[in-house]
N, C-alpha and C. Protein backbone atom coordinates (compact mmCIF):
# COMPACT_ATOMS: atom_id res chain seq x y z
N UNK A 1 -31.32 13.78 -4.80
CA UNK A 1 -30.48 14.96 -4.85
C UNK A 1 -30.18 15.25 -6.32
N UNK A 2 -30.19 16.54 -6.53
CA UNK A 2 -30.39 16.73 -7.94
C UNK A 2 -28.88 17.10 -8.41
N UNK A 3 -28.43 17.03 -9.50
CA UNK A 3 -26.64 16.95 -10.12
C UNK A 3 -26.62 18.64 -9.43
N UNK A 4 -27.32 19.35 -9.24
CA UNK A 4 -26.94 20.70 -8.71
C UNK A 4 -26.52 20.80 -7.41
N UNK A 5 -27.36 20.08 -6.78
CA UNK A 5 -26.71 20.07 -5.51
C UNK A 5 -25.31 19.35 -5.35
N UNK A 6 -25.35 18.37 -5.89
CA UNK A 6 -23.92 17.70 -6.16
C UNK A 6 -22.92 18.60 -6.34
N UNK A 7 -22.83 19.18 -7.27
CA UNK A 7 -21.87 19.71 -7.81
C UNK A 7 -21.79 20.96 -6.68
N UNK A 8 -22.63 21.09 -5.78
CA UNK A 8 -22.38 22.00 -4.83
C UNK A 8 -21.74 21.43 -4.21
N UNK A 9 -21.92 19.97 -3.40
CA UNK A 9 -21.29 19.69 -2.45
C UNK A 9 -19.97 19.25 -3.43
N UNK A 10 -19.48 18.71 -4.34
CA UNK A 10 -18.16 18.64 -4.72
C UNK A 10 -17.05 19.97 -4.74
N UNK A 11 -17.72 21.47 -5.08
CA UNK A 11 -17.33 22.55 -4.75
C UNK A 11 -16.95 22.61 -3.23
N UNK A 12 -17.82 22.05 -2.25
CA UNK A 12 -17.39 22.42 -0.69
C UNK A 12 -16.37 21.49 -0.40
N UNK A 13 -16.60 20.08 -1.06
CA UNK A 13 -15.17 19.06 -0.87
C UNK A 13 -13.84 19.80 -1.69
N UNK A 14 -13.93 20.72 -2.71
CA UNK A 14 -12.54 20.79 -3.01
C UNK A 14 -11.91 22.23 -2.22
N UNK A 15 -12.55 22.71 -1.35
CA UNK A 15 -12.52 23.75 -0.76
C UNK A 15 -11.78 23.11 0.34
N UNK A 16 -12.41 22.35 1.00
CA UNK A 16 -11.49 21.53 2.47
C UNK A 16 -10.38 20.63 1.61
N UNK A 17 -10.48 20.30 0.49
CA UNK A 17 -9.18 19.77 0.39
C UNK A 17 -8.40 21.00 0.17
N UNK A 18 -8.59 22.03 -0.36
CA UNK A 18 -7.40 22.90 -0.98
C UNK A 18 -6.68 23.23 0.46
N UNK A 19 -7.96 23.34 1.94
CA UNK A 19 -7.70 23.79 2.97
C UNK A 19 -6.77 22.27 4.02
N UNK A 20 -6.53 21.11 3.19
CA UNK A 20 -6.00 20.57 3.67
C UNK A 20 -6.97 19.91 4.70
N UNK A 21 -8.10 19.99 4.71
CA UNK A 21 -9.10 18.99 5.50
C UNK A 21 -9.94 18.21 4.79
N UNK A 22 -9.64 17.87 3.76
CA UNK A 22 -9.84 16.57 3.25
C UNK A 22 -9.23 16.01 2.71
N UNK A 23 -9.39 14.47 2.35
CA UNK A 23 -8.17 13.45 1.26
C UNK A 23 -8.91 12.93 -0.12
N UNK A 24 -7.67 13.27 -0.80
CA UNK A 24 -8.25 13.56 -2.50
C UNK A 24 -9.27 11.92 -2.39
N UNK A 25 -10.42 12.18 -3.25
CA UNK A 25 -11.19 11.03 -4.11
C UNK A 25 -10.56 10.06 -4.76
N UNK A 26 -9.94 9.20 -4.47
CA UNK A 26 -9.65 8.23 -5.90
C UNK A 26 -10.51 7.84 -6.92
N UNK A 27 -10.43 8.16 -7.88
CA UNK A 27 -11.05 6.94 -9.01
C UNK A 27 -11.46 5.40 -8.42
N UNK A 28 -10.31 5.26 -8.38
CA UNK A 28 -10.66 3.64 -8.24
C UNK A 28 -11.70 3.39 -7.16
N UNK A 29 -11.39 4.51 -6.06
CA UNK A 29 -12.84 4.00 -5.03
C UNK A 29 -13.86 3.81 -5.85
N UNK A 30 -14.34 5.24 -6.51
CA UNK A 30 -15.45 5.43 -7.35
C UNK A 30 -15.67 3.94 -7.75
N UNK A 31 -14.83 3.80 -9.03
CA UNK A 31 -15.48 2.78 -9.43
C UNK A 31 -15.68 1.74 -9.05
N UNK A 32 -15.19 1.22 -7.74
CA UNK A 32 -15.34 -0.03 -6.82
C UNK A 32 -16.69 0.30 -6.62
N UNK A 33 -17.24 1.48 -6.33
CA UNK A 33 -18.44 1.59 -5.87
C UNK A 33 -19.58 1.61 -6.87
N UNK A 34 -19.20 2.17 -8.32
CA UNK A 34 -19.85 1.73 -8.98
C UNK A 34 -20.18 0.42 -9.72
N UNK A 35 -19.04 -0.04 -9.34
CA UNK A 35 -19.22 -1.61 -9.76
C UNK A 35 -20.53 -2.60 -9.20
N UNK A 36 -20.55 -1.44 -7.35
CA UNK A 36 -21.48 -2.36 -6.89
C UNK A 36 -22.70 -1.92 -7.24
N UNK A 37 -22.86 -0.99 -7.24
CA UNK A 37 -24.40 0.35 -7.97
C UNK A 37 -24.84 -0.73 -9.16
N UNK A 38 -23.93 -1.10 -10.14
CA UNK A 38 -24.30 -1.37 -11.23
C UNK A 38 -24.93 -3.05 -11.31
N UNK A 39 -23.89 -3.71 -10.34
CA UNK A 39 -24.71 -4.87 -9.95
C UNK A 39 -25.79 -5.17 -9.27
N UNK A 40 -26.06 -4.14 -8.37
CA UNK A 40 -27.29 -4.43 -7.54
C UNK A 40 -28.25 -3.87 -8.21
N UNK A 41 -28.18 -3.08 -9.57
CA UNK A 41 -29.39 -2.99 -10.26
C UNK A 41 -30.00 -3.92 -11.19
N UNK A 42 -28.61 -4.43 -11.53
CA UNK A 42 -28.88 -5.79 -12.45
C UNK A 42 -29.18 -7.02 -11.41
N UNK A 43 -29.14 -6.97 -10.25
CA UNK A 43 -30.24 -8.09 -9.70
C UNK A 43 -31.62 -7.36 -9.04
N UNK A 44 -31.79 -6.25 -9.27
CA UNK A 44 -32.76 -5.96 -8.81
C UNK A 44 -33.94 -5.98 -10.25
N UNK A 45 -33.20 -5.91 -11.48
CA UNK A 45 -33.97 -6.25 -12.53
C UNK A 45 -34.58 -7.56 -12.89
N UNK A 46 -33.04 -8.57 -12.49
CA UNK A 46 -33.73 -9.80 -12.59
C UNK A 46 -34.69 -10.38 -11.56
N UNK A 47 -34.76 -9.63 -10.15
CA UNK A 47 -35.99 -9.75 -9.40
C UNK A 47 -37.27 -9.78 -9.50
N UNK A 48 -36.69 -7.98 -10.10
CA UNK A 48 -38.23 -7.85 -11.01
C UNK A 48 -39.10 -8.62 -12.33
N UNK A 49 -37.95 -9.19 -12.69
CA UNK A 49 -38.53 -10.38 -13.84
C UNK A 49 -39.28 -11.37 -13.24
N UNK A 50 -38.95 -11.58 -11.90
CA UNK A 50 -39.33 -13.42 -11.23
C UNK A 50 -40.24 -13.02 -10.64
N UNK A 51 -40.53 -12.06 -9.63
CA UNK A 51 -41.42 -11.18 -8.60
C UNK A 51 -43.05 -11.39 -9.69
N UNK A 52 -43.87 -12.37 -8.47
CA UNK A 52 -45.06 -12.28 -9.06
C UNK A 52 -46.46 -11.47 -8.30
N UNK A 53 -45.71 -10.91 -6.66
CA UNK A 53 -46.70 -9.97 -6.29
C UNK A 53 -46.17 -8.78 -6.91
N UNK A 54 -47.13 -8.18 -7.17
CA UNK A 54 -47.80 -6.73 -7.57
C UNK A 54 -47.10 -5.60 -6.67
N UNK A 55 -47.26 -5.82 -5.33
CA UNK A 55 -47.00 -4.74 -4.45
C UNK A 55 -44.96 -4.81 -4.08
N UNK A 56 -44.66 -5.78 -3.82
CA UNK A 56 -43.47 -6.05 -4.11
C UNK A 56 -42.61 -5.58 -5.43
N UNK A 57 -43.53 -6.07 -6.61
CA UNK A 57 -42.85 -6.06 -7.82
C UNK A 57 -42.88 -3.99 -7.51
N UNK A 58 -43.86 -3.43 -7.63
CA UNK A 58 -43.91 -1.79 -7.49
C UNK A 58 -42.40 -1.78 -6.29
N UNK A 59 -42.37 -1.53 -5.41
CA UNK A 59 -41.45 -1.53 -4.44
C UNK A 59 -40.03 -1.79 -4.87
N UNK A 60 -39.74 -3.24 -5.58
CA UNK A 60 -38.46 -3.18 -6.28
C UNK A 60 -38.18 -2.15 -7.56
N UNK A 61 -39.10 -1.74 -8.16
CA UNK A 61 -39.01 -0.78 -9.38
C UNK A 61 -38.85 0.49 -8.82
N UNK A 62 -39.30 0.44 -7.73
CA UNK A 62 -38.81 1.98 -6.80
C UNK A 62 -37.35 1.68 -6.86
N UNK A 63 -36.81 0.85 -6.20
CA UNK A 63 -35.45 0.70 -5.42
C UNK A 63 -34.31 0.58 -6.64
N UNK A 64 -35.03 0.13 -7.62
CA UNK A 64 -34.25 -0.06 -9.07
C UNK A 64 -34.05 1.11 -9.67
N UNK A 65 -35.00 2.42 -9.32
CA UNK A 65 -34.79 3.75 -9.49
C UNK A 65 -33.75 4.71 -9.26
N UNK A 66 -33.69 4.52 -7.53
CA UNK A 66 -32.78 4.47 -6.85
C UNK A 66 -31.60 4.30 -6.73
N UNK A 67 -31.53 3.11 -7.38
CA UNK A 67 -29.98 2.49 -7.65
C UNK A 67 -29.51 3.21 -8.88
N UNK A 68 -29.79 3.45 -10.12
CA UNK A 68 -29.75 4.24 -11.55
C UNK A 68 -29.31 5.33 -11.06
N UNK A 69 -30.28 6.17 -10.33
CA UNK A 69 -29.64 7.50 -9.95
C UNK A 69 -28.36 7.12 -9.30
N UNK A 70 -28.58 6.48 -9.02
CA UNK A 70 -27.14 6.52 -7.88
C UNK A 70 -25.79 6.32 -8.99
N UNK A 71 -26.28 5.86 -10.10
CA UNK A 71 -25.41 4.90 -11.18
C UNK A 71 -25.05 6.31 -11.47
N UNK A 72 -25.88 7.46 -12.30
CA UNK A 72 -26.39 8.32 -12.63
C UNK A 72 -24.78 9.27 -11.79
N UNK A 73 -25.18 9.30 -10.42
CA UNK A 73 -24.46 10.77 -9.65
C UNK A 73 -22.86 9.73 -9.57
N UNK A 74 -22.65 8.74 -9.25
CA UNK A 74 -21.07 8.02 -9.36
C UNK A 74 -20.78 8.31 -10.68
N UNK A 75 -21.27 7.72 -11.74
CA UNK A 75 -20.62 8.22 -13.22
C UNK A 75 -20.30 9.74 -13.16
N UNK A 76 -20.96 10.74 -12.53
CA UNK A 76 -20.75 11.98 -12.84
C UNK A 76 -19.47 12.07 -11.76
N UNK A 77 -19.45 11.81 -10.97
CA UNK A 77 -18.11 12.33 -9.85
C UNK A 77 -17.05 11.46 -10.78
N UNK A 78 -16.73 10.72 -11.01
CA UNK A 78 -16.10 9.83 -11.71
C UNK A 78 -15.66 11.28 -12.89
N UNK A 79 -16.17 11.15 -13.60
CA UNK A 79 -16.16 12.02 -14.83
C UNK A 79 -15.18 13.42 -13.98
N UNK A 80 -15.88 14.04 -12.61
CA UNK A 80 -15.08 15.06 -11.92
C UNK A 80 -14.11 15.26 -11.24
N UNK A 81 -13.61 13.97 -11.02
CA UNK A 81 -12.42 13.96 -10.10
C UNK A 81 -11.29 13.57 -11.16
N UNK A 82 -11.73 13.03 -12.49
CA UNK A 82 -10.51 12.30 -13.27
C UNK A 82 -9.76 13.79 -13.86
């Protein structure tokens, strides 16, 4: 999902909150959650260090992708809700 769409759907979340159907974001969730984003990339790196099949090692470098972006769109809500 690209930061555009994001920022769309954060526009439709502050719309139901203004409408009183949603409950504000905390920070601190965020970063509980990025705490875990950020660790599971740093063992998915050191995986990829030990990982001596080929097809595996490709597969975790996908998922290590994955996780970044994800690092990537939490830092940005983080940045939007503060």
């Amino acid at each position: 999902m690209a930061l555009k769409k994001l920022a769309e759907k954060l526009a439709e979340y502050n719309s139901r909150l203004e409408a009183g159907k949603a409950e504000k974001i905390k920070s601190s969730h965020v970063q509980k959650v990025l705490k875990k984003l950020r660790k599971k990339a740093a063992d998915l790196e050191a995986e990829i260090d030990a990982e001596k099949n080929s097809d595996r090692k490709s597969r975790l470098v996908r998922k290590l992708g994955t996780a970044q972006e994800s690092v990537k769109r939490a830092e940005w809500l983080l940045r939007e809700i503060d």
